[in-house]
Protein backbone atom coordinates (compact mmCIF):
# COMPACT_ATOMS: atom_id res chain seq x y z
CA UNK A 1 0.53 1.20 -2.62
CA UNK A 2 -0.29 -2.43 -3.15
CA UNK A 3 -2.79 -5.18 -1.79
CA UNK A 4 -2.82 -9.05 -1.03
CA UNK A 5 -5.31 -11.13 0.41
CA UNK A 6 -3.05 -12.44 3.06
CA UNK A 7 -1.07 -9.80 4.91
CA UNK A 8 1.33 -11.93 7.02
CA UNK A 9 2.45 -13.69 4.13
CA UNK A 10 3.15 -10.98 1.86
CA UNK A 11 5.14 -9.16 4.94
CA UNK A 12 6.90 -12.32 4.98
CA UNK A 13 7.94 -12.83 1.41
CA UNK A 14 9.45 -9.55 1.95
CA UNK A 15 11.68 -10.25 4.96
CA UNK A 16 12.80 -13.01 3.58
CA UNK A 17 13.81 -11.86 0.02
CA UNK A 18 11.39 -13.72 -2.00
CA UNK A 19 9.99 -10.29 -3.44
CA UNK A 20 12.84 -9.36 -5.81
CA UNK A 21 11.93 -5.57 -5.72
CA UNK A 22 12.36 -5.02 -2.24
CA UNK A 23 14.90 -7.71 -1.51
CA UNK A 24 17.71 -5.56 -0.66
CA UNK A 25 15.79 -2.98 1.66
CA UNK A 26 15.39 -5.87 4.55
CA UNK A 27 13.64 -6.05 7.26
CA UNK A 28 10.54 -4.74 6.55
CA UNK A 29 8.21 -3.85 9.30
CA UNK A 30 4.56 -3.19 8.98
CA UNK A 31 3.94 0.08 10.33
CA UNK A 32 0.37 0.86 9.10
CA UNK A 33 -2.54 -0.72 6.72
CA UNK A 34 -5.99 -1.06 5.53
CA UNK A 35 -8.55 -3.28 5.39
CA UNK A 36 -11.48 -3.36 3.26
CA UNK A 37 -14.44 -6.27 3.20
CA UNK A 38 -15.50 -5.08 -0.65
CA UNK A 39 -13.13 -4.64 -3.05
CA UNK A 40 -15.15 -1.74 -4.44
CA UNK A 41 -14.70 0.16 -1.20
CA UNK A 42 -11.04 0.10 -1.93
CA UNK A 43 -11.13 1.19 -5.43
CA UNK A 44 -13.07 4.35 -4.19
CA UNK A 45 -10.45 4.95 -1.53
CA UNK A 46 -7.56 4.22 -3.84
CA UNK A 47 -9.35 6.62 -6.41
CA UNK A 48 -9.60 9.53 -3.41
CA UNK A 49 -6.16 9.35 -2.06
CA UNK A 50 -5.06 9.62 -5.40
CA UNK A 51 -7.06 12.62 -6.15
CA UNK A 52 -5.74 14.26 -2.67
CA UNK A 53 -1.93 13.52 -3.64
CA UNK A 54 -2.61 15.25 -7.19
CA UNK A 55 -4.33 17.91 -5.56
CA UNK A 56 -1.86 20.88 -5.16
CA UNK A 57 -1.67 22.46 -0.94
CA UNK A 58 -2.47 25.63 -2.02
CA UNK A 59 -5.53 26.24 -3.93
CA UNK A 60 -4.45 28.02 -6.91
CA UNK A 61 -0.88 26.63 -7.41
């Protein structure tokens, strides 16, 4: 997961192979996002999606 200030243009440096890391997976298309006025807001909900991924599916396990 990552974050920019300006959404097209980030979607755009990856289409066109300006961000070396995802260069060879072209095109990318946008299929889902967030937005968040605070930037505190999205620490929290960074902070609980990554407690939910490190969370086992089965209590116990």
């Amino acid at each position: 997961m990552a974050y920019t200030g300006n959404l097209r243009r980030r979607l755009f440096e990856h289409n066109t192979g300006e961000a070396r890391a995802t260069s060879f997976r072209r095109p990318w298309k946008l299929i889902y996002y967030e937005a968040y006025v605070l930037e505190e807001v999205l620490e929290v909900a960074d902070s609980v999606r990554a407690d939910l991924v490190r969370r086992p599916a089965i209590p116990g396990k």
